[in-house]
Protein backbone atom coordinates (compact mmCIF):
# COMPACT_ATOMS: atom_id res chain seq x y z
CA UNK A 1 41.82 -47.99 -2.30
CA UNK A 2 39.22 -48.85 0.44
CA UNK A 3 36.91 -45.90 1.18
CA UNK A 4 35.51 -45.68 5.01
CA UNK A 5 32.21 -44.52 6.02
CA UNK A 6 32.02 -40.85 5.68
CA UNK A 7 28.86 -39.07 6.79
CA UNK A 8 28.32 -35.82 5.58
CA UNK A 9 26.08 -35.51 8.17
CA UNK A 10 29.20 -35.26 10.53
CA UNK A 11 30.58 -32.02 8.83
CA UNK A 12 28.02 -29.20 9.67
CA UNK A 13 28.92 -26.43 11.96
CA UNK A 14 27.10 -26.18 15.15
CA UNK A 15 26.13 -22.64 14.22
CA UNK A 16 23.53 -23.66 11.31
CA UNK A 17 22.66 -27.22 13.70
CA UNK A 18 25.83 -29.50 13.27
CA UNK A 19 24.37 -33.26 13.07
CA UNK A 20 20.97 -32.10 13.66
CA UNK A 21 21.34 -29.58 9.86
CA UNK A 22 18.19 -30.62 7.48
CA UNK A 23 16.67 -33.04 10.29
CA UNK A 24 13.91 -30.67 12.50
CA UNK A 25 10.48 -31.13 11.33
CA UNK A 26 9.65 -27.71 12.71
CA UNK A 27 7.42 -25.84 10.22
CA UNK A 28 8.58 -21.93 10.89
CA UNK A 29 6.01 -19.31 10.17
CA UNK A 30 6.61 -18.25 6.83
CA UNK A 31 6.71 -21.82 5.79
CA UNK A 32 3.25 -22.33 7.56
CA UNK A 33 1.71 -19.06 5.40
CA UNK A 34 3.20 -20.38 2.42
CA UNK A 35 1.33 -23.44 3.15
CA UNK A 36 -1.58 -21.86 3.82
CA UNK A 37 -1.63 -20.10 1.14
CA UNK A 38 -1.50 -22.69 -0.84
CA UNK A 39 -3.75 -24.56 0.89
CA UNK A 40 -6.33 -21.41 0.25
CA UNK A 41 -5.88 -21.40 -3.07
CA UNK A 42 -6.85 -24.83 -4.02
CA UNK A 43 -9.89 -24.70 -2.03
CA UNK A 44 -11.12 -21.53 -2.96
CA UNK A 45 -9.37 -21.12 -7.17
CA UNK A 46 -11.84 -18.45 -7.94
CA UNK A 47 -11.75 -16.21 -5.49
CA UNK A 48 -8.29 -13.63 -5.35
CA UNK A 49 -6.23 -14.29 -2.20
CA UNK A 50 -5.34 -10.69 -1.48
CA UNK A 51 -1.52 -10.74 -0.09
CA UNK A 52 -0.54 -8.44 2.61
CA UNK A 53 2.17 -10.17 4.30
CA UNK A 54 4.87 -8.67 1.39
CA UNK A 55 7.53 -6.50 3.19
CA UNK A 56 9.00 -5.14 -0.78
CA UNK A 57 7.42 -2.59 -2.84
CA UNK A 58 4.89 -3.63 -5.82
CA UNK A 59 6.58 -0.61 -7.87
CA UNK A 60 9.56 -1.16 -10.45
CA UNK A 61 12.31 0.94 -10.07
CA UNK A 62 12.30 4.60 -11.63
CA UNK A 63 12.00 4.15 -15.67
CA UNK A 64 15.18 6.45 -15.34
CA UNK A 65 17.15 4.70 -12.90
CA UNK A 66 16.94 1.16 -15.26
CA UNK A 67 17.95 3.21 -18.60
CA UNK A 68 20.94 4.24 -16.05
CA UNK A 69 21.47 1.13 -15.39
CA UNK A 70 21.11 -0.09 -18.93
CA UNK A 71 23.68 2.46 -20.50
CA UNK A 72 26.51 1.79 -17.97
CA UNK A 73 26.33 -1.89 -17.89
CA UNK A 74 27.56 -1.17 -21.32
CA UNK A 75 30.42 0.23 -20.54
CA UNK A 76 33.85 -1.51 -20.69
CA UNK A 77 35.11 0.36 -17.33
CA UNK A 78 32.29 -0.89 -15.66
CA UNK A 79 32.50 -4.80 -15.88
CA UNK A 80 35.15 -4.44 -12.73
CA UNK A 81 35.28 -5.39 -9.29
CA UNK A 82 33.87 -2.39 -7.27
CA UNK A 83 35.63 -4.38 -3.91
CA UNK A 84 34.89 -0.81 -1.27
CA UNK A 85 32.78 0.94 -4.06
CA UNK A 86 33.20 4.11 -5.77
CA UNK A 87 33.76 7.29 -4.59
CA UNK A 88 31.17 8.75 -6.82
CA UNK A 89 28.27 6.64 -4.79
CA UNK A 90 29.76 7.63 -1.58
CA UNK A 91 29.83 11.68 -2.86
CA UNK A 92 25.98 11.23 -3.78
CA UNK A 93 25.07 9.69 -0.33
CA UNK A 94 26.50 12.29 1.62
CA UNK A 95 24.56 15.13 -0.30
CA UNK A 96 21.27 12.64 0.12
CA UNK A 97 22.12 12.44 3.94
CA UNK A 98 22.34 16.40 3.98
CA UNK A 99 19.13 17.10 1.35
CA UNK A 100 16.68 14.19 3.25
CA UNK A 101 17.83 14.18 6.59
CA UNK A 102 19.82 17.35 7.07
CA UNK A 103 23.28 15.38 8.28
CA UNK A 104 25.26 17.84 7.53
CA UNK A 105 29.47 17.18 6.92
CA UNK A 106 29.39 13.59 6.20
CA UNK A 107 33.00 12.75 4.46
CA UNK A 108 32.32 10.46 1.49
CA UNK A 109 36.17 9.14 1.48
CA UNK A 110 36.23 7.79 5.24
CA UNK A 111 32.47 7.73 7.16
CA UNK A 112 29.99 5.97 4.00
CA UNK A 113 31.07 3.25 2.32
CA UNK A 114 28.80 1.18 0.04
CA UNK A 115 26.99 -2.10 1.22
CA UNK A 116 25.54 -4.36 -1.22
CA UNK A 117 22.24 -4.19 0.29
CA UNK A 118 21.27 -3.74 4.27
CA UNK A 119 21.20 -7.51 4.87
CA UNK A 120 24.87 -7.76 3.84
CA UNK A 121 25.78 -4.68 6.53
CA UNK A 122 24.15 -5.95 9.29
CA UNK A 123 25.89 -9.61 8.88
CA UNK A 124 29.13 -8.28 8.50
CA UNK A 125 28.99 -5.78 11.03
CA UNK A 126 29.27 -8.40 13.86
CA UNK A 127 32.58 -9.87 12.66
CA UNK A 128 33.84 -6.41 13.50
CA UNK A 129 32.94 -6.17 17.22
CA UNK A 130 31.77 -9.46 18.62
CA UNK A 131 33.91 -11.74 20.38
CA UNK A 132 32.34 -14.82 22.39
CA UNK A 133 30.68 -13.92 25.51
CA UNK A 134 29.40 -10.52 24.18
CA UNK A 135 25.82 -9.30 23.75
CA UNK A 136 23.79 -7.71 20.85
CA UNK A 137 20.93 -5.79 22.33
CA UNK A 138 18.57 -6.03 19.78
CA UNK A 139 14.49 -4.92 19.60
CA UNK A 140 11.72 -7.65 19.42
CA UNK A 141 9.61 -8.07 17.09
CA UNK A 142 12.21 -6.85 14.23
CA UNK A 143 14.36 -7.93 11.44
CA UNK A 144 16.78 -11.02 13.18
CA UNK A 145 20.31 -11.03 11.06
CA UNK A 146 22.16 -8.94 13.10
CA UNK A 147 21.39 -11.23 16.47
CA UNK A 148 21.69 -14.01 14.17
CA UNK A 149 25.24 -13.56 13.01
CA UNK A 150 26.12 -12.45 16.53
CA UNK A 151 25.14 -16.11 17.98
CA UNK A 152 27.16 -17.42 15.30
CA UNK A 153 30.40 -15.73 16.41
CA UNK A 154 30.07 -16.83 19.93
CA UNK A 155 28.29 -13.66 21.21
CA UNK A 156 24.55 -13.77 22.76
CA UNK A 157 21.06 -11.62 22.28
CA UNK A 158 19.67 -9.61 24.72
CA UNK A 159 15.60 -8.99 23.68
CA UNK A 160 14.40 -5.02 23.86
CA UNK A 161 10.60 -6.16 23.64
CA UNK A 162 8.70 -3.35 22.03
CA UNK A 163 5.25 -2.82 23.60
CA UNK A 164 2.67 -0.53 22.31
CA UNK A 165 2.49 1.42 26.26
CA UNK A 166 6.51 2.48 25.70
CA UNK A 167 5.19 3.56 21.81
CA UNK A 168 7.18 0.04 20.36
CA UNK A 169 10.41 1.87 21.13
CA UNK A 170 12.53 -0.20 23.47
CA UNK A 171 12.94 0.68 27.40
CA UNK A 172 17.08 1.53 27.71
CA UNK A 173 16.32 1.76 31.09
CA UNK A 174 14.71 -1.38 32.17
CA UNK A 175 18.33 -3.22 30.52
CA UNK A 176 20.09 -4.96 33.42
CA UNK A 177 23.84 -3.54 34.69
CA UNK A 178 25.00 -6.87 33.93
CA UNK A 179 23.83 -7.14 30.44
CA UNK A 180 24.85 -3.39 29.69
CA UNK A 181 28.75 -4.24 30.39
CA UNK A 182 28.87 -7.53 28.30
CA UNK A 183 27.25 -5.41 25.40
CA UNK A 184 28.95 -4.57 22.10
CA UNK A 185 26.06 -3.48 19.53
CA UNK A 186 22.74 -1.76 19.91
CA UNK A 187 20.28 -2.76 17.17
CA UNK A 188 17.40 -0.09 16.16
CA UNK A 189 15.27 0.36 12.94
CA UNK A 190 13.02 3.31 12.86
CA UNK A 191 10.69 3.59 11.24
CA UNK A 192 10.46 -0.01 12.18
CA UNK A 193 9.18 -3.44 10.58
CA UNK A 194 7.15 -4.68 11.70
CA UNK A 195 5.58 -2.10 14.34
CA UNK A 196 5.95 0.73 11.89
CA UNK A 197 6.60 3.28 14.73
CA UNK A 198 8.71 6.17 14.46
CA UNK A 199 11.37 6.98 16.46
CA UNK A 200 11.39 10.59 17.89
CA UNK A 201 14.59 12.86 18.65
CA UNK A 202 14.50 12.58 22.24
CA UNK A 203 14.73 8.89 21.99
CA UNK A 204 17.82 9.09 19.48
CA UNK A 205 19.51 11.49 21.91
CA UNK A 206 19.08 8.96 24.64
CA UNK A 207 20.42 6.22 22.68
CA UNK A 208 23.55 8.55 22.52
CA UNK A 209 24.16 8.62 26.15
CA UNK A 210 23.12 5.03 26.60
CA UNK A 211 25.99 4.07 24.22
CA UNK A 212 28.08 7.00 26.04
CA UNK A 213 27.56 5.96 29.34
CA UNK A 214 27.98 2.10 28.49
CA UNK A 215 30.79 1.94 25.39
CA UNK A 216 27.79 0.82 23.34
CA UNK A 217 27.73 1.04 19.56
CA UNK A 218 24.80 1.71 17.83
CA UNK A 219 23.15 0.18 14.53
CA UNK A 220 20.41 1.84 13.36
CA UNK A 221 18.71 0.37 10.59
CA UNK A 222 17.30 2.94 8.48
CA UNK A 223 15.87 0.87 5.73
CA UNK A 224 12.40 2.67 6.08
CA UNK A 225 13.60 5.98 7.24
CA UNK A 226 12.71 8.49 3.82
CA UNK A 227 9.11 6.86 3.80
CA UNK A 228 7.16 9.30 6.04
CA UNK A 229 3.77 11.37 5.48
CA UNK A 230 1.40 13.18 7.10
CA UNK A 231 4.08 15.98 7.86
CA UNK A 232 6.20 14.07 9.36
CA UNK A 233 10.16 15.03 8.78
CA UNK A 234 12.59 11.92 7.42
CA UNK A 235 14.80 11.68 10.51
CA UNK A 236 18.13 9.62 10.67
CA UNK A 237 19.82 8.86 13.64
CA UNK A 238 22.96 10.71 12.24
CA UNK A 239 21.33 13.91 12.69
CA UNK A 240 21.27 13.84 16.49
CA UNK A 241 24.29 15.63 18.12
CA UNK A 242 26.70 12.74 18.73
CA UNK A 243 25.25 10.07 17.32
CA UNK A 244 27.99 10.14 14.97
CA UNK A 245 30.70 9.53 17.35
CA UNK A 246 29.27 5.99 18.91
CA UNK A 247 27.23 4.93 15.94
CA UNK A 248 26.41 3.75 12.37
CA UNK A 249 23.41 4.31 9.94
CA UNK A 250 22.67 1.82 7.65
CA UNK A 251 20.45 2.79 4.49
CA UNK A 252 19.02 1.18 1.90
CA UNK A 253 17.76 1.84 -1.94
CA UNK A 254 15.78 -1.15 -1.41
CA UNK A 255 12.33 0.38 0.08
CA UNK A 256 13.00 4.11 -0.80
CA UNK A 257 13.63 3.62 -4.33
CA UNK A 258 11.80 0.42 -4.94
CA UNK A 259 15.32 -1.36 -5.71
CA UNK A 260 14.92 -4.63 -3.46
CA UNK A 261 16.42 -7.06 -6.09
CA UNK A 262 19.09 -4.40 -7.15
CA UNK A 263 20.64 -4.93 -3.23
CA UNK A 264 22.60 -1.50 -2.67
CA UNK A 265 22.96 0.46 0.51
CA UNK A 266 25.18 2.30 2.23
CA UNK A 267 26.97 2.21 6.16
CA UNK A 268 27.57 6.21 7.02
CA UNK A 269 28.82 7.47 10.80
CA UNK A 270 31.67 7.05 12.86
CA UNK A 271 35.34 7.05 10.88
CA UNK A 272 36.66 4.09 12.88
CA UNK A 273 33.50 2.47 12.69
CA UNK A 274 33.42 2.57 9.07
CA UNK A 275 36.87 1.67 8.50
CA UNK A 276 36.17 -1.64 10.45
CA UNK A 277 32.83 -2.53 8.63
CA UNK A 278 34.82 -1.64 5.48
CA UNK A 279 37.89 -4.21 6.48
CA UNK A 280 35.19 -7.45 7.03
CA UNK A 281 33.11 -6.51 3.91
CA UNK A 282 36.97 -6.18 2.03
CA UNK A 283 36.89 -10.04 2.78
CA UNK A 284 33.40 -10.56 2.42
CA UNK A 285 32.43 -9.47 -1.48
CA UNK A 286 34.13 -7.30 -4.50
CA UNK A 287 31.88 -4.80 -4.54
CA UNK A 288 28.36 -4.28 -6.15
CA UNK A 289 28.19 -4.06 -9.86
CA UNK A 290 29.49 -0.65 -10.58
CA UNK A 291 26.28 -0.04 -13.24
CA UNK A 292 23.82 -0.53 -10.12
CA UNK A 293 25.99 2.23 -8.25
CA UNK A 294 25.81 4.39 -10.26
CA UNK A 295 21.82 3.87 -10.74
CA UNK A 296 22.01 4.23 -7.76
CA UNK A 297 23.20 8.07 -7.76
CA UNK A 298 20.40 8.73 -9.95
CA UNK A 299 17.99 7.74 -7.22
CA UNK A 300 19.90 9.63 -4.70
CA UNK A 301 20.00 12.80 -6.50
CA UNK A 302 16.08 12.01 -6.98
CA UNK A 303 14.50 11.87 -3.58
CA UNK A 304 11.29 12.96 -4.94
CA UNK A 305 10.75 9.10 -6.12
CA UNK A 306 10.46 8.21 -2.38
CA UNK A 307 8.00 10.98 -2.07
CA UNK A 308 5.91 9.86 -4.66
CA UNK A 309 6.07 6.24 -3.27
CA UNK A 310 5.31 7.31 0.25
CA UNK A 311 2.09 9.02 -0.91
CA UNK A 312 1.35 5.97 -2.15
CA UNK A 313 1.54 3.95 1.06
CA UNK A 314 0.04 6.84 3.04
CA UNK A 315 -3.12 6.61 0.81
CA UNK A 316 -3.41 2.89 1.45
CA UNK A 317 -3.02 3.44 5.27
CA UNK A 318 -5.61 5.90 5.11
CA UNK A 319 -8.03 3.53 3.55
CA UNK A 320 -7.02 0.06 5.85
CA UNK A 321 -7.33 1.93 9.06
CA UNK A 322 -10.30 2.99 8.41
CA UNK A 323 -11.68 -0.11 6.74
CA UNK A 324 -10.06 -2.36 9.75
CA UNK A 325 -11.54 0.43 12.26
CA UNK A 326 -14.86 -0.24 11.02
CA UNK A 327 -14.67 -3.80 10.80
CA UNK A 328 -13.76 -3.49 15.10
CA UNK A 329 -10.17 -3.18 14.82
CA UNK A 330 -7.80 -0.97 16.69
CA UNK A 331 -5.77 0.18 13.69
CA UNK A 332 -3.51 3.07 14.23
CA UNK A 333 -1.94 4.97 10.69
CA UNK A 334 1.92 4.88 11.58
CA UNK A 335 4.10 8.18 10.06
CA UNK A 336 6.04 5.88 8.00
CA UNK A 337 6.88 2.57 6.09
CA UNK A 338 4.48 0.22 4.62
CA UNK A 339 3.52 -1.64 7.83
CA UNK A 340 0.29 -1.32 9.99
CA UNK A 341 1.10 -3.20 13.01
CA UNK A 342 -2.31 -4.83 14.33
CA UNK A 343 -3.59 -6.31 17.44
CA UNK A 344 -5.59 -9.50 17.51
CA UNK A 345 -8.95 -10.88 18.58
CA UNK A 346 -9.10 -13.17 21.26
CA UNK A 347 -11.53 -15.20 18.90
CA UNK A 348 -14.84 -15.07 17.15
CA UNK A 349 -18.34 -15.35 18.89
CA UNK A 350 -19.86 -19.37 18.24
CA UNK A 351 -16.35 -19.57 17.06
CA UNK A 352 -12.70 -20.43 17.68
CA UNK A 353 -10.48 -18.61 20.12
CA UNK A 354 -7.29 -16.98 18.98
CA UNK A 355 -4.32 -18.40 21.44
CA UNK A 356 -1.65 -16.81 19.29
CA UNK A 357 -1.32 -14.29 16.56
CA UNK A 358 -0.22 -17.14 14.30
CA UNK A 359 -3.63 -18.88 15.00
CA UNK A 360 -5.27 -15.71 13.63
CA UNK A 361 -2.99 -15.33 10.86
CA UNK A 362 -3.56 -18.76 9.65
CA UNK A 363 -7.87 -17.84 10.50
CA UNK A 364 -7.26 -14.90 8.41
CA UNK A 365 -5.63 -17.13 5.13
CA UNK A 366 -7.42 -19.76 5.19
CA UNK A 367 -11.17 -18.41 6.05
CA UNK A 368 -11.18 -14.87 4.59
CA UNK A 369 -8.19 -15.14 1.83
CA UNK A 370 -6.23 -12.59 3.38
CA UNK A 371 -2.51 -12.79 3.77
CA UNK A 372 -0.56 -11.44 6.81
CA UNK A 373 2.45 -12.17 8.91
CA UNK A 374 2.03 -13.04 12.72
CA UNK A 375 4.04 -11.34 15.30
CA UNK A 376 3.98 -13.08 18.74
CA UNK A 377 7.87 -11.79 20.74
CA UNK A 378 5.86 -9.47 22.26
CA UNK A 379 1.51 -9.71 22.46
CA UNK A 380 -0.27 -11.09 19.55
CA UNK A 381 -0.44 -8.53 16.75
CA UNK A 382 -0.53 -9.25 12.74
CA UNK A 383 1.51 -7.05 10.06
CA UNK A 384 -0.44 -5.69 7.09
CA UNK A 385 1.61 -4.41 4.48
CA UNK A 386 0.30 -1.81 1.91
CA UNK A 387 2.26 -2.88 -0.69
CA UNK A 388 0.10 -5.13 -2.04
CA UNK A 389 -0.67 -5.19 -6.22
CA UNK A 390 -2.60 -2.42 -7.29
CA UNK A 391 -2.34 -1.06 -10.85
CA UNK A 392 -4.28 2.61 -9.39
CA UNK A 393 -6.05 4.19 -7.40
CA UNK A 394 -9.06 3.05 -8.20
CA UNK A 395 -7.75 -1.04 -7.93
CA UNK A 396 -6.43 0.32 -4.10
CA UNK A 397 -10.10 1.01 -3.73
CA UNK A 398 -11.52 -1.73 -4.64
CA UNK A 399 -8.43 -4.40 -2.72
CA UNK A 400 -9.63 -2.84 0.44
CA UNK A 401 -13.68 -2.51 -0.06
CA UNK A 402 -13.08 -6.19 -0.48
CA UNK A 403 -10.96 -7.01 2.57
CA UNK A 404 -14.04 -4.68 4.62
CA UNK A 405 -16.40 -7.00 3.08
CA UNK A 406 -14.49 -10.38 3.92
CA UNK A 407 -14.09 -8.88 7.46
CA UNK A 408 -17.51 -7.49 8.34
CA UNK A 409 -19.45 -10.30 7.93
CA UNK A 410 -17.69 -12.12 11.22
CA UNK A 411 -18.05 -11.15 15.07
CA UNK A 412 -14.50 -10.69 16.63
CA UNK A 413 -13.84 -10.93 20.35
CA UNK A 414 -11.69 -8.18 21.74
């Protein structure tokens, strides 16, 4: 049998870059600080490249949460497909939705339904609502997958840049009539990566008459939402009169309970809007291991391990604001997550200029060992993240004395 010329080259779809899949020579920017990392290190092996471009906790999960975990994976009515998940996960997120962020009346049998981590919700979500030609209004700088999987099925992104003079929260107002009636989904995440501002009442409650007023659903990412400190109340969209009725929470175990690896979530809000997610994820996955879920119960009926680990980050803050203050820096503690959201120099006096937050990034790794992740959608700012590896207090300390000292020594241009 003669075999023609088949190139698999030929076969991709459009959507990941058809012909052109595997061929760019692009470097993106997490490739670039991975290779300036390495690059660092092999110029400079003795001295510690302190990392603070990680967006996952340095903490293990609760000591009780793995022996959880341990005992049920041992049980024979366990080792089954999960598919929607169980009803005993769903019961323990509505009481955690009441207890941390006083939504009150969730129904665990028809508005939550368990998501094998937030990543999975928000690219499944899309196949639920987006047909071609629609829009995804979505906030820039922020987490991409929802926007992504909305190009995919046809649909477009609208950018929401968030500027530190609207307090990174995006201007509703300033979105075109146009845009508003082609739109399906309205992406938020407070608190928010990588800005980590907060999101205040009033601007949930006008969210809810945006999506009112324009048949707009809402997705608000809520990854980050227990970590808060300083006094500063958990708050989920959910707990805004009417949010429920045009909108969907997403949270995560990944960040609150130090779980990243363990991917498990839930979707909560409106019935409908549930149901639907529910029906794509039905065809997406079985289910997450039913051991995890119910590990994950333990954490949920535990909320005092996010506590603990949001002291944590608020101690860190405390100490890189005022270490980056001192150093010339206008560093501003946020009320919650694990990300200080920083502006750049223009450059350095007798040195080089700064064209691009990247450029400093890749100053920062390569000249002063310090690791951070470049934000450039809207001004030129840099992400620190506190969750850099400390074994205590005292270690914290020490990290950022060290980063002061690295910093100090160098005249910035503002």
């Amino acid at each position: 049998m003669s075999r023609g010329l088949f190139s698999i080259q030929n076969v991709f779809a459009e959507r990941i870059g058809g012909v052109q899949f595997g061929q760019a020579t692009e470097v993106y920017k997490f490739e670039k600080i991975r290779q300036a990392r390495e690059q660092a290190r092999a110029a400079n092996p003795d001295t510690l490249l302190i990392d603070m471009g990680l967006g996952e906790p340095d903490w293990m999960a609760d000591r009780e949460a793995v022996e959880v975990l341990y005992r049920e994976a041992q049980r024979k009515e366990n080792r089954f497909y999960s598919d929607n998940g169980t009803m005993a996960f769903n019961r323990a997120a509505a009481d955690y939705m009441e207890q941390v962020f006083q939504v009150k009346g969730l129904d665990p049998a028809k508005e939550i339904n368990h998501a094998i981590g937030s990543k999975a919700a928000l690219s499944q979500i899309p196949a639920a609502f987006i047909n071609p030609g629609d829009i995804t209004l979505m906030t820039v700088p922020g987490y991409p997958v929802l926007g992504t999987h909305t190009k995919w099925l046809g649909g477009s992104v609208y950018p929401l840049p968030l500027t530190r003079d609207n307090g990174f929260l995006p201007n509703l107002d300033l979105i075109p009539e146009e845009i508003r009636k082609k739109a399906k989904l309205l992406y938020i995440n407070y608190p928010n990566n990588p800005t980590g501002a907060s999101a205040t009442r009033e601007f949930y409650e006008q969210v809810v008459r945006f999506c009112y007023d324009n048949e707009v659903i809402a997705i608000s990412d809520e990854a980050y939402a227990a970590l808060t400190f300083d006094g500063h109340p958990p708050l989920s969209f959910l707990s805004v009169s009417g949010a429920k009725e045009v909108g969907l929470a997403i949270q995560s175990l990944s960040k609150s309970f130090n779980m990243t690896g363990w991917r498990l979530g839930f979707v909560a809000g409106n019935e409908r809007l549930v149901k639907a997610y529910a029906a794509v994820k039905d065809n997406c996955d079985s289910g997450q291991f039913m051991a995890i879920q119910h590990a994950g119960i333990y954490c949920l009926r535990h909320p005092e391990i996010t506590e603990k680990t949001a002291q944590k980050y608020s101690r860190r803050h405390d100490m890189l604001v005022e270490a980056l203050r001192e150093c010339g820096f206008t560093a501003h503690k946020p009320k919650g997550s694990f990300y200080l959201y920083v502006e750049c120099p223009k450059g350095i006096v007798d040195g080089p200029a700064f064209q691009t937050a990247e450029e400093f990034s890749q100053y920062l790794i390569l000249n002063k060992l310090i690791s951070t992740v470049p934000w450039d959608e809207a001004g030129r700012f840099v992400r620190f993240s506190v969750t850099f590896e400390a074994k205590n207090e005292a270690e914290e300390a020490s990290i950022i004395a060290e980063i002061k000292k690295r910093l100090s020594d160098t005249r910035f241009v503002w």
